[in-house]
Each structure stands twice: as C-alpha cells, then as structure tokens.
Protein backbone atom coordinates (compact mmCIF):
# COMPACT_ATOMS: atom_id res chain seq x y z
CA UNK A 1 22.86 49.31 -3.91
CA UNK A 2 20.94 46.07 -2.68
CA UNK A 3 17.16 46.43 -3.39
CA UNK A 4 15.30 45.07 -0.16
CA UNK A 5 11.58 44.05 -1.00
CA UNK A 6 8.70 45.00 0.89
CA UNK A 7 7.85 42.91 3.97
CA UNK A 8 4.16 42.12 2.33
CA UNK A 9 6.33 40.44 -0.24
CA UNK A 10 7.78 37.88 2.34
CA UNK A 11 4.56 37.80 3.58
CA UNK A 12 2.90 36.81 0.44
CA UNK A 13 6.21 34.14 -0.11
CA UNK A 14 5.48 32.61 3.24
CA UNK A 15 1.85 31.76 2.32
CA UNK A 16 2.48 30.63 -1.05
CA UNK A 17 5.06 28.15 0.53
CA UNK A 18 2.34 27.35 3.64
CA UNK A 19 0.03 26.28 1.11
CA UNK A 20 2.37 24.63 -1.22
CA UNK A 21 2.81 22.53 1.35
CA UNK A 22 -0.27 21.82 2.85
CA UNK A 23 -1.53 20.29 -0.36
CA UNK A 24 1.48 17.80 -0.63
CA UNK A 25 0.54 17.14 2.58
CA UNK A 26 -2.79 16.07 1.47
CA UNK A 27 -2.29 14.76 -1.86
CA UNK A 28 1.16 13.18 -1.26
CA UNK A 29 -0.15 9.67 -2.43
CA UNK A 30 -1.44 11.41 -5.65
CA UNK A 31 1.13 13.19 -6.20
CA UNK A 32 3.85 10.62 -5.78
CA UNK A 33 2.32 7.95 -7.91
CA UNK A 34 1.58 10.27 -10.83
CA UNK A 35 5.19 11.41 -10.67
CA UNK A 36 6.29 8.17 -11.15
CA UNK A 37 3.90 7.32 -14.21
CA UNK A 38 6.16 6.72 -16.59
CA UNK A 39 2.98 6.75 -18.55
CA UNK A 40 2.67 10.38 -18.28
CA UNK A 41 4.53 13.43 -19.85
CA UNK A 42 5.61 16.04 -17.46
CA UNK A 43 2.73 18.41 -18.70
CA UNK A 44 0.15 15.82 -18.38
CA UNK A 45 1.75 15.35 -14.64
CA UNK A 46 1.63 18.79 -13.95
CA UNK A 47 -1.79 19.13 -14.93
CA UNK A 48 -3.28 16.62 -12.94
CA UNK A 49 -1.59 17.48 -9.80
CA UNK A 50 -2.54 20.86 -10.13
CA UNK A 51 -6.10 20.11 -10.44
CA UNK A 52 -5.86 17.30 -7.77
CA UNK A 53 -4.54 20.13 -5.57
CA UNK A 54 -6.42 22.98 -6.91
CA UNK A 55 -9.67 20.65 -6.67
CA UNK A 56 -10.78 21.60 -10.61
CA UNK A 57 -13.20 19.69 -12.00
CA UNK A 58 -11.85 16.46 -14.28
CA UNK A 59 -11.54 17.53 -18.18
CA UNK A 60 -11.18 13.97 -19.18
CA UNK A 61 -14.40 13.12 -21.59
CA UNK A 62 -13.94 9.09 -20.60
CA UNK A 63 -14.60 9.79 -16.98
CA UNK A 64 -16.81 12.36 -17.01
CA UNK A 65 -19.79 11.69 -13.83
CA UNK A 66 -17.44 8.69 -12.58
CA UNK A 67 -16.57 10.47 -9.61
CA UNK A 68 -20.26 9.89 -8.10
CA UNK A 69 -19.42 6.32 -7.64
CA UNK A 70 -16.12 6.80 -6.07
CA UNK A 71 -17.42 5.25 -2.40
CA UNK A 72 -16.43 7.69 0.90
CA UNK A 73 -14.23 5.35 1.88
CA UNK A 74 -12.16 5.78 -1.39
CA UNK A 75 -8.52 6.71 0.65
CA UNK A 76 -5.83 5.10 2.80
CA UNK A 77 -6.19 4.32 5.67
CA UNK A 78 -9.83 3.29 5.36
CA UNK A 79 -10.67 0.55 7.85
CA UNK A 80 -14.10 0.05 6.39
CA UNK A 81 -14.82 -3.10 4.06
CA UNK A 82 -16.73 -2.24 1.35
CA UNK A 83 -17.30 -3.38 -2.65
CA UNK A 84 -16.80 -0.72 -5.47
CA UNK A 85 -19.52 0.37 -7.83
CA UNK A 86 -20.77 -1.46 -10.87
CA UNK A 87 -20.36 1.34 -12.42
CA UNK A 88 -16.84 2.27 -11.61
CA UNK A 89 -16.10 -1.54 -12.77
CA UNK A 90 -16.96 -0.90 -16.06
CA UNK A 91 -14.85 2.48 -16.21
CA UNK A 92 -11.43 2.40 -18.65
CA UNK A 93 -8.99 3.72 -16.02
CA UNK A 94 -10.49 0.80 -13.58
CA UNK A 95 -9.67 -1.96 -16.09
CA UNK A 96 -6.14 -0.31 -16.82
CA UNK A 97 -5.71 -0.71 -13.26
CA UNK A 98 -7.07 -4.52 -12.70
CA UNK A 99 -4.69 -5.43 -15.81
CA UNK A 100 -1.91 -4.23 -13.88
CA UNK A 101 -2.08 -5.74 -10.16
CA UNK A 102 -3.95 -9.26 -11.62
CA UNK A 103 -0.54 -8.43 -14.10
CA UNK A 104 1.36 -8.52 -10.45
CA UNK A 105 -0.30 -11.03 -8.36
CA UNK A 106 -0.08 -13.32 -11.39
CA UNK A 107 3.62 -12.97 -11.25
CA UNK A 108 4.68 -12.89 -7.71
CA UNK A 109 5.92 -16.04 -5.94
CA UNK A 110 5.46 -16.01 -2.53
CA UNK A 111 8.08 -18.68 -1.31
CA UNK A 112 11.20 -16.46 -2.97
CA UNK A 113 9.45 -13.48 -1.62
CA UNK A 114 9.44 -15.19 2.08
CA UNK A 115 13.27 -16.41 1.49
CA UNK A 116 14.48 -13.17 0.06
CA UNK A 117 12.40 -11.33 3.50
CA UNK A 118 13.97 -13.86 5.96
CA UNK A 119 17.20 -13.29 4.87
CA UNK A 120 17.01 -9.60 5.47
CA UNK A 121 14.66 -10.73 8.97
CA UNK A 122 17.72 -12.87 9.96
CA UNK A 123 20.32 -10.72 9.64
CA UNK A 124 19.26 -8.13 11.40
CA UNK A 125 18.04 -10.73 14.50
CA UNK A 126 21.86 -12.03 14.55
CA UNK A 127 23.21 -8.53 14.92
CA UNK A 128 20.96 -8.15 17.82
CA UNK A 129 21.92 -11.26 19.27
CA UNK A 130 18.26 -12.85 18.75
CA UNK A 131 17.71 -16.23 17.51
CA UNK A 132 17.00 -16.67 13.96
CA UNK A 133 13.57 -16.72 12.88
CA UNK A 134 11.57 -19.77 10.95
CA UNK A 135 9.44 -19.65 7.55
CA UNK A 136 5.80 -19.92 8.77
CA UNK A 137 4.55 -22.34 6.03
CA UNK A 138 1.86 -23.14 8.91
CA UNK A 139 1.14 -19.23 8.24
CA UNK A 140 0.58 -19.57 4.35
CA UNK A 141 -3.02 -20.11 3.76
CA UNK A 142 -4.45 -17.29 6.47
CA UNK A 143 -1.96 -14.78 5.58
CA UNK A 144 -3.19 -15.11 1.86
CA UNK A 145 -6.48 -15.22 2.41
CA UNK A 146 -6.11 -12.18 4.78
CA UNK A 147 -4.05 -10.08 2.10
CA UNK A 148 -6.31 -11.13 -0.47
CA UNK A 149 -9.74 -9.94 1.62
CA UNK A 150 -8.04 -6.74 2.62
CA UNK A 151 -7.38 -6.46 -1.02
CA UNK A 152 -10.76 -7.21 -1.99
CA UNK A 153 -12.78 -5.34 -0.12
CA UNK A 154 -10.21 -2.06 -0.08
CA UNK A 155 -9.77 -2.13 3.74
CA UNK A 156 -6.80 -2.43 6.32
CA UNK A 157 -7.93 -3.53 9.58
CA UNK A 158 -7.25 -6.07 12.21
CA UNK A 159 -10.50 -7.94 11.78
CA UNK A 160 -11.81 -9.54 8.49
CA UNK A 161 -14.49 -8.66 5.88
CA UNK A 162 -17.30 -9.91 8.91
CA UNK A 163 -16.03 -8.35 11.73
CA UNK A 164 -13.83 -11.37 12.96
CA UNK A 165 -10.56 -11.27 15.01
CA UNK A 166 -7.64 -11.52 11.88
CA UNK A 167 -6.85 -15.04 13.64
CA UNK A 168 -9.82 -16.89 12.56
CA UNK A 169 -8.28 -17.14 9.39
CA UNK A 170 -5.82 -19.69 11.04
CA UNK A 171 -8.64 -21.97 12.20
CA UNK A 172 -6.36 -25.03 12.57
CA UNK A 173 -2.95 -23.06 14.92
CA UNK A 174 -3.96 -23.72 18.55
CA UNK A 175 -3.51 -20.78 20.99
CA UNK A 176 -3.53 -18.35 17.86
CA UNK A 177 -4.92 -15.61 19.92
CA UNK A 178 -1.53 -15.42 22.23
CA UNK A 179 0.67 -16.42 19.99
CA UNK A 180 0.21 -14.39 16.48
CA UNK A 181 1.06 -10.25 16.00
CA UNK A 182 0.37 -9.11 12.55
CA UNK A 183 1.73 -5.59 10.85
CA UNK A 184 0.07 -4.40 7.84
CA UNK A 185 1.02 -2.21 5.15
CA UNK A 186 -0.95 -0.03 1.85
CA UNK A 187 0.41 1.66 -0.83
CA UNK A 188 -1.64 3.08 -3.43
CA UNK A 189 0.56 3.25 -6.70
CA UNK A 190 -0.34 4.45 -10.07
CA UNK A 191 -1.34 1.62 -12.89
CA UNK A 192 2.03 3.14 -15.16
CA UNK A 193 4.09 3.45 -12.23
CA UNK A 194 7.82 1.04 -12.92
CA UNK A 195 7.91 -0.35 -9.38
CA UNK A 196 4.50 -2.49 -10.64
CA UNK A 197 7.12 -4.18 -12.74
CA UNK A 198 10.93 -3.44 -11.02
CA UNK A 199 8.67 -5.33 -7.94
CA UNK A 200 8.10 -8.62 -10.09
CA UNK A 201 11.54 -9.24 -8.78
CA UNK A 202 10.91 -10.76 -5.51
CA UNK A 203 14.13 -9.47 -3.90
CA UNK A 204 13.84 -6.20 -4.49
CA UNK A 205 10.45 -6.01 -3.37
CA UNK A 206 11.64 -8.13 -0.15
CA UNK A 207 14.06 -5.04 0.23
CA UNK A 208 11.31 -2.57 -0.44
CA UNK A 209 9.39 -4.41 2.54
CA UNK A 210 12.22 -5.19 4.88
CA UNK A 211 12.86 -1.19 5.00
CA UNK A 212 9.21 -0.41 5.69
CA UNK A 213 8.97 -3.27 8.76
CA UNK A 214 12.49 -2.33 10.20
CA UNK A 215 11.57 -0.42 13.04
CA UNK A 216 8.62 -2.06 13.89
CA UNK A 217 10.55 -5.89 13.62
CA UNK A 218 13.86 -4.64 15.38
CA UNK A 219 11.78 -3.68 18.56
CA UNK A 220 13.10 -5.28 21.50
CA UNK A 221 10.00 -6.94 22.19
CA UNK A 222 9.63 -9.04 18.61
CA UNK A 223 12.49 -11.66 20.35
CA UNK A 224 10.37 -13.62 21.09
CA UNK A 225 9.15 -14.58 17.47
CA UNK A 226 9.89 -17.85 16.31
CA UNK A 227 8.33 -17.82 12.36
CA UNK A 228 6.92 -15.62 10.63
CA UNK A 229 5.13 -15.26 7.18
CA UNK A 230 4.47 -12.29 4.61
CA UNK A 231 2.68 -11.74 1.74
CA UNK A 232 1.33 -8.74 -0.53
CA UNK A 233 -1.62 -8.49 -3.17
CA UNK A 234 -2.78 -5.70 -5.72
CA UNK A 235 -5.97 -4.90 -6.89
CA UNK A 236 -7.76 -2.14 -8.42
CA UNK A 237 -9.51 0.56 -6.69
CA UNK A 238 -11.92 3.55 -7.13
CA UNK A 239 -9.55 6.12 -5.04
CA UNK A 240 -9.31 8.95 -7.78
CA UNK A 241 -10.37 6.79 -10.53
CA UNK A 242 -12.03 9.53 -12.30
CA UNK A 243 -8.15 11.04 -12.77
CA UNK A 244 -5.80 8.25 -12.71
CA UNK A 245 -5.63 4.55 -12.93
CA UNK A 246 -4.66 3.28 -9.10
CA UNK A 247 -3.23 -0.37 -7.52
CA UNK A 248 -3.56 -0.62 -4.38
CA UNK A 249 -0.96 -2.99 -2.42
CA UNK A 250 -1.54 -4.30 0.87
CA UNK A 251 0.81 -6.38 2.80
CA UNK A 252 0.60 -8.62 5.82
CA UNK A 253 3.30 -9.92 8.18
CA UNK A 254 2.14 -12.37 10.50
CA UNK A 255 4.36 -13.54 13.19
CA UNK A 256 3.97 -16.13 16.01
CA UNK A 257 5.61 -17.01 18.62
CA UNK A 258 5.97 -20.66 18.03
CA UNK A 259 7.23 -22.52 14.38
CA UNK A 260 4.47 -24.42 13.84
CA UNK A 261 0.83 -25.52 14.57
C-alpha cells in the first residue's frame, strides 16, 4: 500500500525549494566563489553560505565591526567610482586578497593574452565570412588604463573615474567617438579560488573570455570591426570582506572600426 503525504507537505516542499532558490539567486557570486575555495573545507563552505544566505551575524574574531566600512556600493554591477576604507585596507582578508590579484596582474602578459583572443576572434569571423580582425596595439595604453581605473576605483561603467566619455583615454585616435565600441566584463572570485592561478595561463583565460564575448562579438553588426584590443586586471575589494577574501576582475574589449590611429 503506497503512503501518499499530506498536501501541506508538498506545500511546505514547494517553499523550501522557492526559497532555496531565491537565495542562490541572490548570493550566486558568494556562493560560487566560496565553492571553489580550494582554501576551504566543505564545512567551513557550508557554514559561510549558510550564514551569507541566512544573513547571521559573522563569528570570525579577525573581522569582527569590519562590515561598517564595507561602502554601499560594495556589489556587481556598481557603476559608482568610489575608494575603499582605510580601515578595510588594513583588514587580513583584504591583504589576502591584494596578494592574490597584484599575484595575477604581476603575471599576466597582455600581448599572448591578445594573440591567444584573436585567434579564437578570427576564427569565428572566417566562419561567418567576415574579414579577419587586427591587434589594436594603437588600443594598448587606453584600454589599460581603463581596466586598471575600473579596477581601482571598483566600478564598471562607460565613463571614467571623472565622469568622462571611456574614449578620452585614447586622446591621440582621431574620430574615436565613431569609431570605438567597448564591452566590459566583472567577476568577483574568491582570493583561494584555482582559476586565480589555472588563469596565469593566458590561453585558457583567452578561452574563458572568448566564451563570455561570443554572442555579443558574433552579432551581425560587429563586421565592421577592423582591430580590436582586450585586457583584464584584479584587485582587491571590500564586497563581503568581513566573510571572505574577494578579487575582483574586470575586463575591457575595445574595438574600432579602423586598424590604427
């Protein structure tokens, strides 16, 4: 005889799983990079996910009243330049952090990353039948500095740190304003998470960034592209610093229509 359980039951399931899911909704950054922490046991993961989700108050003694500091405009997505707290700077899960992205930026090299991207940018243009596209070396010192700002001051916008169009960081590319389209991309990633390291390797990370761009750059209207030029940066930041060490990554991909100044 098959024992059928009350409908409150199913009723009670169905919330459970509603609300299950509305907190990975809203902690899926969190909840990914602590996953990944290789730095973590499974119970420590658990635990801080729970509370994360569960919105308990931090039990770690090193911490404790950091979360004060933590600016409003701590979370991705925030298009709002702004410096972190003195305090926060002085914080051990901060420095844990800034030792792993200047760990990063120290190690990247932006020409193989550009090759190993272009390769992946090209082959995809050929199967459409587009031309090939150019390395933007003209591109190099705005995209940097732009990657490098956004990184800085924890933002990702179209306009610099003072309000500026992006472009004026390409003061010496005539016609910049019809001629450049930029595409930006954040990840915030946990200080112990492997891809900080796997990502050293510029291919693989031009495949991790390839598959994040492929819709946009496959579009039938990015034909008419003729270089382009892409770089990343890490850098520390004060989202959920109290909790876990975070790198932030932010990426630019600046295209113009013409290959050179």
């Amino acid at each position: 005889m098959t024992n059928k359980f009350p409908k409150s039951f199913y009723f009670k399931l169905s919330f459970i799983i509603f609300f299950v899911l509305l907190g990975y909704y809203h902690n899926h950054n969190f909840i990914q990079a602590t996953l990944n922490d290789e730095s973590l046991s499974a119970n420590e993961s658990f635990n801080l996910i729970v509370r994360e989700v569960m919105k308990l108050p931090n039990n770690v003694e090193n911490d404790e009243g950091i979360s004060e500091y933590i600016s409003e405009y701590a979370q991705p997505g925030n298009q709002v330049p702004y410096q972190i707290h003195e305090e926060i700077l002085l914080d051990d899960n901060y420095a844990i952090a800034k030792q792993s992205a200047d760990q990063f930026n120290a190690a990247l090299d932006n020409r193989a990353l550009n090759d190993a991207f272009l390769r992946q940018m090209n082959h995809m243009r050929v199967t459409k039948g587009w031309e090939k596209i150019q390395f933007g070396e003209h591109l190099e010192e705005g995209v940097l500095r732009r990657v490098e700002e956004m990184g800085e001051y924890h933002y990702l916008s179209s306009i610099t740190a003072d309000g500026a169009d992006f472009r004026a960081h390409f003061p010496n590319v005539s016609d910049a304003e019809y001629r450049f389209g930029e595409n930006l991309y954040e990840l915030y990633i946990s200080a112990g998470d492997v891809h900080l390291t796997t990502w050293e390797n510029e291919k693989i990370l031009a495949d991790y960034l390839f598959d994040v761009y492929a819709d946009a750059v496959s579009l039938s209207n990015y034909d008419i592209y003729q270089s382009q030029y892409v770089s990343i940066y890490a850098s520390p930041t004060d989202y959920s610093v109290d909790e876990v060490p975070y790198v932030r990554l932010v990426v630019s991909l600046v295209l113009d229509t013409e290959g050179g100044i």
